[in-house]
N, C-alpha and C. Protein backbone atom coordinates (compact mmCIF):
# COMPACT_ATOMS: atom_id res chain seq x y z
N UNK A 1 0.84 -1.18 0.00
CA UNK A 1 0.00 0.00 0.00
C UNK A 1 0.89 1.25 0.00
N UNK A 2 0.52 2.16 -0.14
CA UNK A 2 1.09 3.50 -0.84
C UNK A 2 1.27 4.30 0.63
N UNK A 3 2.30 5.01 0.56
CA UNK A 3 2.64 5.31 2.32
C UNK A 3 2.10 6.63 2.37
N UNK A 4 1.50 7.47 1.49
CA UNK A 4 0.95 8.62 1.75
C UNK A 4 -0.60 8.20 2.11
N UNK A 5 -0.84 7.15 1.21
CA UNK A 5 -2.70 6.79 1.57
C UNK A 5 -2.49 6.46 3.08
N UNK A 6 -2.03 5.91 3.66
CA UNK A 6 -1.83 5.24 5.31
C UNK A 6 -1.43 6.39 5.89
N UNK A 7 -0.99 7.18 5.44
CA UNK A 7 -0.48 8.59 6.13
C UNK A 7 -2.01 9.09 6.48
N UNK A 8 -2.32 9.67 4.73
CA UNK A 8 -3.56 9.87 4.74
C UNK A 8 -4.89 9.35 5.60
N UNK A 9 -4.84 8.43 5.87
CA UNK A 9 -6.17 7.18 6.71
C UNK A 9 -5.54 7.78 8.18
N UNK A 10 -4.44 7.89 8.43
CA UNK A 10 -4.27 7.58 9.88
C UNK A 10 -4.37 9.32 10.53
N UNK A 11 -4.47 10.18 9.74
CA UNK A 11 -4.78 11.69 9.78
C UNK A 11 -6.06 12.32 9.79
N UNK A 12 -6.90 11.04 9.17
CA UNK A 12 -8.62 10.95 8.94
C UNK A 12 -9.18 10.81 10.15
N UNK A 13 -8.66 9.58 10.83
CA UNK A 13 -8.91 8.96 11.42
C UNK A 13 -8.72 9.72 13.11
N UNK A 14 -7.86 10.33 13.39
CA UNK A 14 -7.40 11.38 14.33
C UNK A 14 -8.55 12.36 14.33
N UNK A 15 -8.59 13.01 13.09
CA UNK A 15 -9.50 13.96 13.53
C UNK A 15 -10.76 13.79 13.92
N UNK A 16 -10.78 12.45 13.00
CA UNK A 16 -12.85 11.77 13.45
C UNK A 16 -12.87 11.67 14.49
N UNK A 17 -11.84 11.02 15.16
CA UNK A 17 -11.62 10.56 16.76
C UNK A 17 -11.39 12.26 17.63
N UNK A 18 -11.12 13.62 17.16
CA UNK A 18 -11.46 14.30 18.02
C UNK A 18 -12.56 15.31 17.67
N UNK A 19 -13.10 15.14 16.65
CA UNK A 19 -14.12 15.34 16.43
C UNK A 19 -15.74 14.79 16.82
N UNK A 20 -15.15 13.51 17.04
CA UNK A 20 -16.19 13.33 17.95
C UNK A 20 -16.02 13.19 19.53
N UNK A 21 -15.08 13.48 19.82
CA UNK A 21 -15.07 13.89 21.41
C UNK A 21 -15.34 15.20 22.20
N UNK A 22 -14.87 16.04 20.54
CA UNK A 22 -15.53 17.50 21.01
C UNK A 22 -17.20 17.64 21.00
N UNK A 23 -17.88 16.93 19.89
CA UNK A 23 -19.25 16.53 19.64
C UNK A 23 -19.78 16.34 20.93
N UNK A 24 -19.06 15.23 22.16
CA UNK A 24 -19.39 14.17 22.96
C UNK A 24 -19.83 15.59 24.04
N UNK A 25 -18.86 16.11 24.26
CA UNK A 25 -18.33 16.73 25.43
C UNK A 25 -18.78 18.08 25.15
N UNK A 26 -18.82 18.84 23.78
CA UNK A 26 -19.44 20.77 24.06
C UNK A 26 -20.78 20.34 24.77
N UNK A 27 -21.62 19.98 25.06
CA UNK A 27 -23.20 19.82 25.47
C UNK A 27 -22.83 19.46 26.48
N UNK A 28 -21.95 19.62 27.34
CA UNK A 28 -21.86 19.29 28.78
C UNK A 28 -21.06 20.83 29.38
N UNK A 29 -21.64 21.38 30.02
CA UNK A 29 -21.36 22.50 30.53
C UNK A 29 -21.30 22.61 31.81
N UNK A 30 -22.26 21.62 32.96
CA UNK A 30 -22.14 21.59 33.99
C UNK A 30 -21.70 20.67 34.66
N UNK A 31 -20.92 20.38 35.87
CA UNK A 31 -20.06 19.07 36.23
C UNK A 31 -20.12 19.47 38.00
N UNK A 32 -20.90 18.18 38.27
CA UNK A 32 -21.03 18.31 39.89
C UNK A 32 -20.38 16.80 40.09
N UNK A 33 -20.04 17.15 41.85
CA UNK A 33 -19.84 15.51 42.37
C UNK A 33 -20.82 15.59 43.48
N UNK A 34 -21.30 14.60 43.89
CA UNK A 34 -22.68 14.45 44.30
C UNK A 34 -22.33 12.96 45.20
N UNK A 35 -22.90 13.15 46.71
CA UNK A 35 -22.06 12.09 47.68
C UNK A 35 -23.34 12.07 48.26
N UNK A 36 -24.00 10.34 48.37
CA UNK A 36 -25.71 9.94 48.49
C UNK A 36 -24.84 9.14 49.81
N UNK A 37 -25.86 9.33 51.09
CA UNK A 37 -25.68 7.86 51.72
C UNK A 37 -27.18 7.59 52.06
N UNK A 38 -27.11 5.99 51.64
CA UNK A 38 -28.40 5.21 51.73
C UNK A 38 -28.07 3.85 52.27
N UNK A 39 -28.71 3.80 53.37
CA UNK A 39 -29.01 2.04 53.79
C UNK A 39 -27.77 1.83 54.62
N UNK A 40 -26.88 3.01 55.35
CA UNK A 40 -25.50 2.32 56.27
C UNK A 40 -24.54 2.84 55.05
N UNK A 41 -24.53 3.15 53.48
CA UNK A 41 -23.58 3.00 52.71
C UNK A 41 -23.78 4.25 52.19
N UNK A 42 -22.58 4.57 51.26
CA UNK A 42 -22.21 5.97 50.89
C UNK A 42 -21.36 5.98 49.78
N UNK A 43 -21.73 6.69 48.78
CA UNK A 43 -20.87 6.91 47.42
C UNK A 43 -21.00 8.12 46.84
N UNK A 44 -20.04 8.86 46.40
CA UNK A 44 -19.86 10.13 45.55
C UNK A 44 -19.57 9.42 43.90
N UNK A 45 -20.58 10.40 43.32
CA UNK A 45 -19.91 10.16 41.92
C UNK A 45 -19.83 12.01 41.23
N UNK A 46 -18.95 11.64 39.93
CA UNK A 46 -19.25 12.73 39.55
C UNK A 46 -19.73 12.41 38.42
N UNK A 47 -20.43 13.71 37.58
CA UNK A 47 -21.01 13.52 36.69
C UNK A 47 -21.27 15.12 35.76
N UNK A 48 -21.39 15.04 34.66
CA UNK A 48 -21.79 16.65 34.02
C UNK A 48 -22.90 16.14 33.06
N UNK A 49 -23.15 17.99 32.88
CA UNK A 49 -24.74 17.58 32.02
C UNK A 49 -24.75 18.91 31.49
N UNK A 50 -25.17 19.35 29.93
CA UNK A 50 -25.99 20.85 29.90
C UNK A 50 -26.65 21.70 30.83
N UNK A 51 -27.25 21.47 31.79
CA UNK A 51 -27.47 22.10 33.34
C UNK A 51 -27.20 21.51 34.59
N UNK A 52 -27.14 22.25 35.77
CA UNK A 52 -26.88 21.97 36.76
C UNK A 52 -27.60 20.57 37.20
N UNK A 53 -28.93 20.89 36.84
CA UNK A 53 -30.01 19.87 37.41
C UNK A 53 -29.71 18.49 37.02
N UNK A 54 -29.31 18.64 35.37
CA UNK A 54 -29.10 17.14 34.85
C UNK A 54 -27.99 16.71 35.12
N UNK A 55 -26.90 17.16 35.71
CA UNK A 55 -25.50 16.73 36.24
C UNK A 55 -26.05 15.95 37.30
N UNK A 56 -26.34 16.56 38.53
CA UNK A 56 -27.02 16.44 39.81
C UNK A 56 -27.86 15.03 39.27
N UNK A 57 -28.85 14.76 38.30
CA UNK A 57 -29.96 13.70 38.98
C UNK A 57 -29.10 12.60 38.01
N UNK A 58 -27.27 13.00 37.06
CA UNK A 58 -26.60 12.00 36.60
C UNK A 58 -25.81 11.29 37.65
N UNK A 59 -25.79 12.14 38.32
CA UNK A 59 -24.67 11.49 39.45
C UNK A 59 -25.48 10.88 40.48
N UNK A 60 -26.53 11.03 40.89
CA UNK A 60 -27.44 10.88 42.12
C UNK A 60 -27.73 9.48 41.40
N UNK A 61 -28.07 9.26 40.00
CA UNK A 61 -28.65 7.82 39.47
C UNK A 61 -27.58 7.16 39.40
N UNK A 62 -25.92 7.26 39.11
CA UNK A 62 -24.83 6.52 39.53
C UNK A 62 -24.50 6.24 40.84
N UNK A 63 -24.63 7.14 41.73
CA UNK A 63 -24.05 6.65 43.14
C UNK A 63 -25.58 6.02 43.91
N UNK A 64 -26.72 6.28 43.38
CA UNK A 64 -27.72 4.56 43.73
C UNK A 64 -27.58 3.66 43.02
N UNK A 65 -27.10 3.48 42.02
CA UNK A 65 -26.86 2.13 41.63
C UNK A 65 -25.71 1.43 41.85
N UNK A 66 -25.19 1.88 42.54
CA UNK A 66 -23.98 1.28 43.31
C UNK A 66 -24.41 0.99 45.01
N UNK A 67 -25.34 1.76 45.52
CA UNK A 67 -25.43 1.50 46.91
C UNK A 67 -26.78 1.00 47.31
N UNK A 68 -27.52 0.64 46.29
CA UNK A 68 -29.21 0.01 46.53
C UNK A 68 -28.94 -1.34 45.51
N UNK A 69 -30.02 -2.03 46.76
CA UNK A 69 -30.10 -3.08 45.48
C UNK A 69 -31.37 -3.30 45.82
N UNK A 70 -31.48 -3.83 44.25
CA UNK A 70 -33.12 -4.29 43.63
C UNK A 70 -33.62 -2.72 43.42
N UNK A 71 -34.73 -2.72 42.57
CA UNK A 71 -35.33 -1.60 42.37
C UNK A 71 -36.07 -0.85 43.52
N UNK A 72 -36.93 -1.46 44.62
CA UNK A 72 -37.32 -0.69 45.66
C UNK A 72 -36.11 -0.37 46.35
N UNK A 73 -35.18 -0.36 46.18
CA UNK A 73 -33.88 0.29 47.19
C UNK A 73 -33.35 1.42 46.38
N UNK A 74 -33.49 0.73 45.01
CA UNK A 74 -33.49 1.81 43.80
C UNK A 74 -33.99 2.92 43.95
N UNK A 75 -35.19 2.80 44.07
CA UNK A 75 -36.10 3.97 44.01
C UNK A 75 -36.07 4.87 45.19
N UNK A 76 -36.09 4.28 46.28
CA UNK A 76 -35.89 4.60 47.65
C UNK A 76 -34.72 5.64 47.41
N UNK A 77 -33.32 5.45 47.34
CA UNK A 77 -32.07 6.07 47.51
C UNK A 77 -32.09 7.28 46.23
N UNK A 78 -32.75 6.93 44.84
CA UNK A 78 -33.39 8.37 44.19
C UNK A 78 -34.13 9.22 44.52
N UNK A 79 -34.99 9.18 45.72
CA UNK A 79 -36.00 10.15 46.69
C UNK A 79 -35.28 10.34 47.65
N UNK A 80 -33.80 10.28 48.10
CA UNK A 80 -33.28 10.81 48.96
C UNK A 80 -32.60 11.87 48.42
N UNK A 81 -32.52 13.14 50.16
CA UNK A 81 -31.81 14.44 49.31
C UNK A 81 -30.08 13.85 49.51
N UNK A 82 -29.54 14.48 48.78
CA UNK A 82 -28.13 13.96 48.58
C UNK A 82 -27.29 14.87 49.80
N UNK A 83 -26.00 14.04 50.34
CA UNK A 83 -25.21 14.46 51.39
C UNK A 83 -24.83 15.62 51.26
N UNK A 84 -24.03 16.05 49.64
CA UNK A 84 -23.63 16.96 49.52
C UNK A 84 -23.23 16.90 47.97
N UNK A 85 -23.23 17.95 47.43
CA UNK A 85 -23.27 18.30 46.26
C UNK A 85 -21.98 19.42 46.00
N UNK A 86 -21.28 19.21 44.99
CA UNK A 86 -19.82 20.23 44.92
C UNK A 86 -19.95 20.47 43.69
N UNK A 87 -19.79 21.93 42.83
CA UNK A 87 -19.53 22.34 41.68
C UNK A 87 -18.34 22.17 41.21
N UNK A 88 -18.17 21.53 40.36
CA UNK A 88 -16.50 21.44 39.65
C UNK A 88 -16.10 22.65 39.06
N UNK A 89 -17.09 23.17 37.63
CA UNK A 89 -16.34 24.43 36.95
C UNK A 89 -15.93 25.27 37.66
């Protein structure tokens, strides 16, 4: 194969790859870490979102699904208010 086409492909290929990470990531503007304790147990996650709110109920739905189990524990530890909440930006 021709060493400019592989040049070529592997220069394509870079930019697709940060082109879509900038894609991934401009629509995220807000970035909280968010620390739930439910049931004796306790987890911080972080998380970002286009607003504050959707950061907040991204991280609140990661750190219950790490510290509830089954869905009524599920649900339970999503109707709790969270320990504490920290702004990253």
């Amino acid at each position: 194969m021709n060493i400019k086409l592989i040049l070529l492909a592997i220069v394509a290929a870079i930019l697709f790859a940060g082109l879509l990470t900038y894609s991934m990531l401009s629509g995220r503007k807000a970035r909280v870490e968010v620390c739930m304790d439910f049931a004796g147990r306790s987890e911080c996650k972080i998380a970002a979102g286009a607003t504050r709110e959707e950061a907040i109920r991204t991280a609140v739905d990661n750190a219950c699904g790490l510290i509830a189990a089954g869905v009524t524990e599920t649900r339970n530890c999503l109707g709790t208010r969270p320990k504490s909440i920290r702004d990253l930006n």
